[in-house]
PDB file of N, CA and C in Angstrom:
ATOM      1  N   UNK A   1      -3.705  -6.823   5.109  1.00  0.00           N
ATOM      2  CA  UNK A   1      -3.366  -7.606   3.941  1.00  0.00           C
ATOM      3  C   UNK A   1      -1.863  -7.541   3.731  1.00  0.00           C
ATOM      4  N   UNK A   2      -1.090  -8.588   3.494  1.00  0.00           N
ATOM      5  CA  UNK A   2       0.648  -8.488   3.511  1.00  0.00           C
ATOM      6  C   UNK A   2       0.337  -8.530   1.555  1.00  0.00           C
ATOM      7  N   UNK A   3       0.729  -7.988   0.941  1.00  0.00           N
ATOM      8  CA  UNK A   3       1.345  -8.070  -0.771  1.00  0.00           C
ATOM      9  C   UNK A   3       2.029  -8.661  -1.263  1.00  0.00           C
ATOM     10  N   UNK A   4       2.763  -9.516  -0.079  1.00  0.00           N
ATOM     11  CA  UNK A   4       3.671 -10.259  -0.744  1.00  0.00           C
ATOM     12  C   UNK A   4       3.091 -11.618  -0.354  1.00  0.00           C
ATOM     13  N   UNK A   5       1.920 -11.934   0.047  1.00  0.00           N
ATOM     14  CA  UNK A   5       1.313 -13.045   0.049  1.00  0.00           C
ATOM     15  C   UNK A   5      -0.230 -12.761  -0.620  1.00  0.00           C
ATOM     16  N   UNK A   6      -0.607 -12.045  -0.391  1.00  0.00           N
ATOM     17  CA  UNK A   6      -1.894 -11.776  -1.341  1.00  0.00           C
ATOM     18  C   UNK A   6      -1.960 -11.493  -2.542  1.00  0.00           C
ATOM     19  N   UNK A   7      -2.750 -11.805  -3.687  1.00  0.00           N
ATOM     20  CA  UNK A   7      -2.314 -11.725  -4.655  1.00  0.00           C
ATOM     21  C   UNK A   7      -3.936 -11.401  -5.220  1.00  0.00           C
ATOM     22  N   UNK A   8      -3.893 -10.749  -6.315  1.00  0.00           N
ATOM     23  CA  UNK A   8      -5.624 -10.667  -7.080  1.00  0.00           C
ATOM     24  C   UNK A   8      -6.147 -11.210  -7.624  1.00  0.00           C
ATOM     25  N   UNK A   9      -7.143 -12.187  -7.501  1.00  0.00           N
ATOM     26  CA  UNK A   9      -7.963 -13.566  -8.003  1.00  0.00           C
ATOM     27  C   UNK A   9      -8.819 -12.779  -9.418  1.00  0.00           C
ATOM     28  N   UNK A  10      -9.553 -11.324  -9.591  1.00  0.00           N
ATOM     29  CA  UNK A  10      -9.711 -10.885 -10.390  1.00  0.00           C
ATOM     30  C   UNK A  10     -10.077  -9.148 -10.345  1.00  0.00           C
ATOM     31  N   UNK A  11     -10.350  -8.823 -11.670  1.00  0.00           N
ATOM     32  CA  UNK A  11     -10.051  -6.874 -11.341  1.00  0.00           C
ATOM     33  C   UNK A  11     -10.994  -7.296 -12.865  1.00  0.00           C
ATOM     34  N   UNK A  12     -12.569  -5.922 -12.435  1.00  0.00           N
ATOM     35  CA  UNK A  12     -13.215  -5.569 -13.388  1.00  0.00           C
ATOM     36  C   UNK A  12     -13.605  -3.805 -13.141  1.00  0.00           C
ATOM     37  N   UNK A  13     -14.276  -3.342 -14.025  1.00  0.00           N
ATOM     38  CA  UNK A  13     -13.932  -1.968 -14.106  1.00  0.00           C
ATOM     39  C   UNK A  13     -15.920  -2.221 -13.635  1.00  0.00           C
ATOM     40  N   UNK A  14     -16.067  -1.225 -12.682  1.00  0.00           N
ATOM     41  CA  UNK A  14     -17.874  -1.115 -12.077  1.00  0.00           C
ATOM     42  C   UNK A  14     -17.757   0.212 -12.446  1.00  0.00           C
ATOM     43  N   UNK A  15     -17.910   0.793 -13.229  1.00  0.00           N
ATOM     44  CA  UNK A  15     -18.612   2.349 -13.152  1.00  0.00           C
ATOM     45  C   UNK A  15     -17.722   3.107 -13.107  1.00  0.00           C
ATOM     46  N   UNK A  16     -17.305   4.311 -12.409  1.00  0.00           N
ATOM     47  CA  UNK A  16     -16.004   5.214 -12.024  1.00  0.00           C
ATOM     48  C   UNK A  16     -15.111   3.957 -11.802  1.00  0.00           C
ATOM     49  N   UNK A  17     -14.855   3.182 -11.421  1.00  0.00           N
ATOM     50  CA  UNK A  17     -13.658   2.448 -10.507  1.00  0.00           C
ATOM     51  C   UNK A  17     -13.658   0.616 -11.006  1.00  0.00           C
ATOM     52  N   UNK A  18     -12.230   0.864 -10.338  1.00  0.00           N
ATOM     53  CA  UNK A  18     -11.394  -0.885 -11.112  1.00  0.00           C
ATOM     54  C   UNK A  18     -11.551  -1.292  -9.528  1.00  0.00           C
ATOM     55  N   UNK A  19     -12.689  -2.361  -9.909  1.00  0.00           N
ATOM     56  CA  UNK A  19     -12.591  -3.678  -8.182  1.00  0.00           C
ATOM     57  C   UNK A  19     -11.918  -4.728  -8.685  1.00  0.00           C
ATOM     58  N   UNK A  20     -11.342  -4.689  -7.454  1.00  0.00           N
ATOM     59  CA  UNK A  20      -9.784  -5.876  -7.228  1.00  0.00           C
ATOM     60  C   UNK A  20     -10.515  -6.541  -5.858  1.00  0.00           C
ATOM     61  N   UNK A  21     -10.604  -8.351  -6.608  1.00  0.00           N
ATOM     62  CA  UNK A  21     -11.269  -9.458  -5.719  1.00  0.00           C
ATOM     63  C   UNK A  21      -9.715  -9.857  -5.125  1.00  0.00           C
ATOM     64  N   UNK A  22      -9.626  -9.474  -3.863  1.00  0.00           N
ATOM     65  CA  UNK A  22      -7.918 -10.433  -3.707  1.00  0.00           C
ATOM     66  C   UNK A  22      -8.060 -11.659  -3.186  1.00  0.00           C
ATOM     67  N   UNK A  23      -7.278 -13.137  -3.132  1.00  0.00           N
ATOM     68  CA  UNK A  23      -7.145 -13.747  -2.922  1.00  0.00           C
ATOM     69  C   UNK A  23      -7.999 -14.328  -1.345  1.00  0.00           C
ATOM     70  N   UNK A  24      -7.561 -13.524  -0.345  1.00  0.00           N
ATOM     71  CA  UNK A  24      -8.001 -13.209   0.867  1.00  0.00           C
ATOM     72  C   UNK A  24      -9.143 -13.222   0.393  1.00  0.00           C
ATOM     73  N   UNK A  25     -10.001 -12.366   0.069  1.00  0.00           N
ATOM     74  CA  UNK A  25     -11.597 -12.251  -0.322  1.00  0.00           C
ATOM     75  C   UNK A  25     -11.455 -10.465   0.240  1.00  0.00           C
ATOM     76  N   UNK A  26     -10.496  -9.859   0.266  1.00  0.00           N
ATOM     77  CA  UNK A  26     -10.916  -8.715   0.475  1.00  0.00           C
ATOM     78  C   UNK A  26     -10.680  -7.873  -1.135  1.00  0.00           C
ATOM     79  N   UNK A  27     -11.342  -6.808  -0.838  1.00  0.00           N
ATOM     80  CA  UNK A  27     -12.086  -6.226  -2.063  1.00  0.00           C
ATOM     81  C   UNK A  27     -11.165  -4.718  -2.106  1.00  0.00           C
ATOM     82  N   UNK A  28     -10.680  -4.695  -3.304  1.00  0.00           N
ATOM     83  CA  UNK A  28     -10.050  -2.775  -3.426  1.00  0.00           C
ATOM     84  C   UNK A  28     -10.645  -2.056  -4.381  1.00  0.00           C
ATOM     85  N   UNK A  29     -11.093  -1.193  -4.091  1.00  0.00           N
ATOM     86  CA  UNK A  29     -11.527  -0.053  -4.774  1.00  0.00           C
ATOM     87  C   UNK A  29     -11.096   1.291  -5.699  1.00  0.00           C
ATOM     88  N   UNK A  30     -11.022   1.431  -6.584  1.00  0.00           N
ATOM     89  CA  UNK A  30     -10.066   2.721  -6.540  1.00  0.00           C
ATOM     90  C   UNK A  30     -10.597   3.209  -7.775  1.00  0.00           C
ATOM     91  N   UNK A  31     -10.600   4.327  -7.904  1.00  0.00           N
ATOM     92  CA  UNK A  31     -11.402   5.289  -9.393  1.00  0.00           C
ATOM     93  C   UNK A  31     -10.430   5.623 -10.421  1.00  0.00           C
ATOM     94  N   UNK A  32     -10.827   5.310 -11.207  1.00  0.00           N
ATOM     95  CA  UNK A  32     -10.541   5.594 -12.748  1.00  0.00           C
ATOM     96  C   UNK A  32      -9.560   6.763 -12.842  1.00  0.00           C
ATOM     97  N   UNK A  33      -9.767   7.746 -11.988  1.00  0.00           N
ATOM     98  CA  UNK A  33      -9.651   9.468 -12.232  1.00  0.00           C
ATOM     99  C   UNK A  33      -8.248   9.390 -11.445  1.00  0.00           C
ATOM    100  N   UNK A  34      -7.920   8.442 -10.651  1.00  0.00           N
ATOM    101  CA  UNK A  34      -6.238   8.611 -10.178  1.00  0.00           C
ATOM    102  C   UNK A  34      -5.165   7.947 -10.998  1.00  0.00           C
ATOM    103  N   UNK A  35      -5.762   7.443 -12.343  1.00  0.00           N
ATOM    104  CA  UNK A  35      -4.250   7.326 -13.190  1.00  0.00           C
ATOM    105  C   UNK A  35      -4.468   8.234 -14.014  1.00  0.00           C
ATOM    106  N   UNK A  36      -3.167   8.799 -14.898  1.00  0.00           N
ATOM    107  CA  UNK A  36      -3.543   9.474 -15.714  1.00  0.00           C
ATOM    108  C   UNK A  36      -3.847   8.619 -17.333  1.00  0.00           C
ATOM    109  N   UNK A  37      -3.321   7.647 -17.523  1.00  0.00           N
ATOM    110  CA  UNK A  37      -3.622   6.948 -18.522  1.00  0.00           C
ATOM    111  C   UNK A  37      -5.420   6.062 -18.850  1.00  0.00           C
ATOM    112  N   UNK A  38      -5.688   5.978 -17.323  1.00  0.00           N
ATOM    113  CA  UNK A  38      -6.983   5.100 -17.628  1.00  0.00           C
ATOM    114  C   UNK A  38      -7.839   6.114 -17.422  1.00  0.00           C
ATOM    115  N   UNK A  39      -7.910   7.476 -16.606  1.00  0.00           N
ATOM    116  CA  UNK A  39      -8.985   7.987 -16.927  1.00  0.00           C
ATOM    117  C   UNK A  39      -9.128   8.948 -18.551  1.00  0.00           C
ATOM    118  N   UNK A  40      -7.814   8.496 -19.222  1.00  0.00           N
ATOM    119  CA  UNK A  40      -8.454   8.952 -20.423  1.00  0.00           C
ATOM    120  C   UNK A  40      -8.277   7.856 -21.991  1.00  0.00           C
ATOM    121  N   UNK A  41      -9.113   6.981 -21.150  1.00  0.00           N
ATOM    122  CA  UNK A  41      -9.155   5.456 -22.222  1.00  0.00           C
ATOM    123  C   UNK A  41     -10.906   5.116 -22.284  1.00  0.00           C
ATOM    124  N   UNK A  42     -11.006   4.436 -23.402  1.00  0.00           N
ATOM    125  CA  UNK A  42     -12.224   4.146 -23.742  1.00  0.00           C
ATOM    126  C   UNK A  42     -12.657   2.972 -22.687  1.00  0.00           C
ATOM    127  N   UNK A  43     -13.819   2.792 -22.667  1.00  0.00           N
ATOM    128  CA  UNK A  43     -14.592   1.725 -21.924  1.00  0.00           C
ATOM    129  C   UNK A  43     -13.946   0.461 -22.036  1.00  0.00           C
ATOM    130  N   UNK A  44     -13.773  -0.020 -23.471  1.00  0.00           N
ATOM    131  CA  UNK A  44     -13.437  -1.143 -24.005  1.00  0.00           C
ATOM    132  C   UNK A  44     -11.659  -1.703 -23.219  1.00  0.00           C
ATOM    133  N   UNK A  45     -11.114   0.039 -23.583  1.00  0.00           N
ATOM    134  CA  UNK A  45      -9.731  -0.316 -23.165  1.00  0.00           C
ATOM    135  C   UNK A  45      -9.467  -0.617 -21.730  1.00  0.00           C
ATOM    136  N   UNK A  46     -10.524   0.120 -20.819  1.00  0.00           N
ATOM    137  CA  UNK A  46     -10.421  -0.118 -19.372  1.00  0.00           C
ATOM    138  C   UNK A  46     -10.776  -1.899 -18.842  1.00  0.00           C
ATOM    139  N   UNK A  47     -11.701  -1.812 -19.845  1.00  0.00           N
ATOM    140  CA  UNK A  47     -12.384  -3.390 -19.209  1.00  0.00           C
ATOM    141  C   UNK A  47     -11.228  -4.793 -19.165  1.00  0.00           C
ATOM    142  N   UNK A  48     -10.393  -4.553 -20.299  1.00  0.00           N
ATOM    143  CA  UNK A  48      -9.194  -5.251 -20.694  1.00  0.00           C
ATOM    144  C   UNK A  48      -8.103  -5.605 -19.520  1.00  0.00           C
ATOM    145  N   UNK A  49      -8.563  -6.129 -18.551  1.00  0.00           N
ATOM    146  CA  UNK A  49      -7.600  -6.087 -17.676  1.00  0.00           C
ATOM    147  C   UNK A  49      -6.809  -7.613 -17.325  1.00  0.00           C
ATOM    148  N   UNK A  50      -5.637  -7.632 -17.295  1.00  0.00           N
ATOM    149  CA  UNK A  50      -5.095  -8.956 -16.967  1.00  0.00           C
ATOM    150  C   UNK A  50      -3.913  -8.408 -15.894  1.00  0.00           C
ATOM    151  N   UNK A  51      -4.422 -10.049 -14.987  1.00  0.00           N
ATOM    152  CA  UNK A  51      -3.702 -10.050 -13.766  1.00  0.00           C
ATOM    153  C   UNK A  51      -2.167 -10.476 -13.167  1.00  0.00           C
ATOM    154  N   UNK A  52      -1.630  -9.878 -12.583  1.00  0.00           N
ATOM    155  CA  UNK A  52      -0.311 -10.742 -12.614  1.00  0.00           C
ATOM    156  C   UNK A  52      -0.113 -10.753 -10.647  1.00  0.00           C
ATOM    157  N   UNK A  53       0.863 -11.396 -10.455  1.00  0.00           N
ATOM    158  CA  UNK A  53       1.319 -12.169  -9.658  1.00  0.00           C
ATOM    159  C   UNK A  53       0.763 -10.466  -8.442  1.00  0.00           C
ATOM    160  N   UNK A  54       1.402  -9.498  -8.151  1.00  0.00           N
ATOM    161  CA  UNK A  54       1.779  -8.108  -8.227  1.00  0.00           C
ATOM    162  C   UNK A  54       0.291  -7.365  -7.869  1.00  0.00           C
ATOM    163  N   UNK A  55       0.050  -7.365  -9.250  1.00  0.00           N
ATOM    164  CA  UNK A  55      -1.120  -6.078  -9.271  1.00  0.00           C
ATOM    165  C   UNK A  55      -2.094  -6.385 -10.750  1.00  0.00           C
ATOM    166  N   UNK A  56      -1.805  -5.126 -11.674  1.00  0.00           N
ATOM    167  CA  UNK A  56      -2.931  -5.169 -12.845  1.00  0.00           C
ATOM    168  C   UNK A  56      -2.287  -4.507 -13.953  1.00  0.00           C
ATOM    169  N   UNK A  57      -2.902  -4.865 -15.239  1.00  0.00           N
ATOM    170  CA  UNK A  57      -2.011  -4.530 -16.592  1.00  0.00           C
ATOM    171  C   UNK A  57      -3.352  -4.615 -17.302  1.00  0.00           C
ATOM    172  N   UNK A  58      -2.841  -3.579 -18.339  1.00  0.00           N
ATOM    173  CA  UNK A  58      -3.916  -2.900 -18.888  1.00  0.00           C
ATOM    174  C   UNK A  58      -3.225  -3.119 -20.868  1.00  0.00           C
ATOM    175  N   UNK A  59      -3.360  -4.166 -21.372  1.00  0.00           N
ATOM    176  CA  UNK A  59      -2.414  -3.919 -22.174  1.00  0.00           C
ATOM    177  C   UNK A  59      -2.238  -3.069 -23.546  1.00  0.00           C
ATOM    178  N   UNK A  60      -3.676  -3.020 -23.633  1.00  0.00           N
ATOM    179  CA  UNK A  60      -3.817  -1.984 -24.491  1.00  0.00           C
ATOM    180  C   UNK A  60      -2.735  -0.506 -24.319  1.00  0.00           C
ATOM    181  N   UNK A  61      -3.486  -0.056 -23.496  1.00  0.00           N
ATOM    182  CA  UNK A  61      -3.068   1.128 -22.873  1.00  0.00           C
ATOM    183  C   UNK A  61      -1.322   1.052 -22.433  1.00  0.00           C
ATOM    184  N   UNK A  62      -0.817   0.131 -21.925  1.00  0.00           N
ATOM    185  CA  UNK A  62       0.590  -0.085 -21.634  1.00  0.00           C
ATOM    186  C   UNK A  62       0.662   0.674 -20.452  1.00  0.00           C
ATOM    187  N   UNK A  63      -0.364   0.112 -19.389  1.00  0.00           N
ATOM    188  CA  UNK A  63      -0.388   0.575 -18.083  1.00  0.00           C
ATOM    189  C   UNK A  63      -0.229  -0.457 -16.998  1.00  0.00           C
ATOM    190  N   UNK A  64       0.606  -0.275 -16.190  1.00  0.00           N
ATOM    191  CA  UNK A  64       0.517  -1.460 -15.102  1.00  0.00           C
ATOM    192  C   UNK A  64       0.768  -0.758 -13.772  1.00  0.00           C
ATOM    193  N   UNK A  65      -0.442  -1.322 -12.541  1.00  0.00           N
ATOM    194  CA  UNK A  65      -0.377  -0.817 -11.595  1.00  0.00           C
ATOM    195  C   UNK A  65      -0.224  -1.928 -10.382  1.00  0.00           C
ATOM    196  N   UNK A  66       0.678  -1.868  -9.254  1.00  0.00           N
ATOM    197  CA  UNK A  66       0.844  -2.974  -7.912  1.00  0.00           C
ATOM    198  C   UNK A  66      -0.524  -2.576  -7.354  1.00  0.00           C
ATOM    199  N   UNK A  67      -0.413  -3.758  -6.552  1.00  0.00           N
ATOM    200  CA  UNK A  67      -1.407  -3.715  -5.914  1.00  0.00           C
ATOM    201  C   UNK A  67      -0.727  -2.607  -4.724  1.00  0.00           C
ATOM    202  N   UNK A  68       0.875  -2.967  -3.890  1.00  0.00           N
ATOM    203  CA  UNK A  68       1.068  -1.866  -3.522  1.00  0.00           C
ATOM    204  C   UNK A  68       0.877  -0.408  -3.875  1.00  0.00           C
ATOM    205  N   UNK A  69       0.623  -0.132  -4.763  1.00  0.00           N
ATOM    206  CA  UNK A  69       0.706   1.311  -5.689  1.00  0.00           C
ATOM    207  C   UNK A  69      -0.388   1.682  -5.241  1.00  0.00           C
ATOM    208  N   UNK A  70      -1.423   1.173  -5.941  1.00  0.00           N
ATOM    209  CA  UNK A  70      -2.877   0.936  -5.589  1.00  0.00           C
ATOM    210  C   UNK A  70      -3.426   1.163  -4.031  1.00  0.00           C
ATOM    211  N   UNK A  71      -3.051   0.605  -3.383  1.00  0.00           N
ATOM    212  CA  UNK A  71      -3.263   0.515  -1.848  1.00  0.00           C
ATOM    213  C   UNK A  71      -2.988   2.592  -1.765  1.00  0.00           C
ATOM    214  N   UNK A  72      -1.147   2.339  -2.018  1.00  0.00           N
ATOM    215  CA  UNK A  72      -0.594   3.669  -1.299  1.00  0.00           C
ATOM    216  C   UNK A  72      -1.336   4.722  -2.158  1.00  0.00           C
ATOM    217  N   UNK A  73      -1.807   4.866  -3.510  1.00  0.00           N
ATOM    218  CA  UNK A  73      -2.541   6.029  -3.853  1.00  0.00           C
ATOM    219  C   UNK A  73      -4.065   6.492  -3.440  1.00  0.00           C
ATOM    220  N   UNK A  74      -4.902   5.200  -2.174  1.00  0.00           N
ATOM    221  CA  UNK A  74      -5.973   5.100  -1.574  1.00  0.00           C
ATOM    222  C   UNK A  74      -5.551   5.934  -0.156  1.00  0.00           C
ATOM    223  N   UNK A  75      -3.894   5.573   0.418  1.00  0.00           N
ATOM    224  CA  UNK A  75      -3.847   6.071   1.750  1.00  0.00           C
ATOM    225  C   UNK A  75      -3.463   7.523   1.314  1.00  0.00           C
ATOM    226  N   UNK A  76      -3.173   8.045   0.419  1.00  0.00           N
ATOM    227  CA  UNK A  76      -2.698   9.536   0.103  1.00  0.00           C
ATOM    228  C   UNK A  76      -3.924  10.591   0.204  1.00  0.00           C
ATOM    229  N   UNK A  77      -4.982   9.742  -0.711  1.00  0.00           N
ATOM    230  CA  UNK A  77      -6.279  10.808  -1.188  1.00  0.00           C
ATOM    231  C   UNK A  77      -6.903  10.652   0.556  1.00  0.00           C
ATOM    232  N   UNK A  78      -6.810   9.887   1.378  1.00  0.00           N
ATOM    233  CA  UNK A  78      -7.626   9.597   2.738  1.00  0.00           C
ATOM    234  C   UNK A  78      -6.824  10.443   3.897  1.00  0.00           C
TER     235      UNK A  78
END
């Protein structure tokens, strides 16, 4: 996937983890428990998610994560 051409069509919160539909049709995964701001936010505040060009914003919370970010905090824990 290149980031600077893929972009996220949509991001909902399934259970432990925020799925990111990207453009491509490929799918990212990632759990709640690797930010420190969203794993300690209510249901309501997690579900709140709006998309930008980039990655994901959380606005309640005043959290925003790249999709690069995202990716590189998947290749760290692996």
């Amino acid at each position: 996937m290149n980031t600077l051409i893929d972009t996220p069509r949509s991001a909902c919160l399934e259970g432990p983890e925020i799925v990111i539909e990207m453009s491509s049709g490929e799918t990212i995964r990632f759990p709640i428990e690797s930010s420190v701001r969203l794993k300690s936010a209510t249901l309501e505040e997690l579900s709140e998610i709006e998309l930008s060009p980039f990655g994901l914003h959380w606005p309640r919370l005043d959290e925003d994560l790249s999709i690069r970010g995202i990716l590189a905090m998947q290749l760290r824990k692996d």
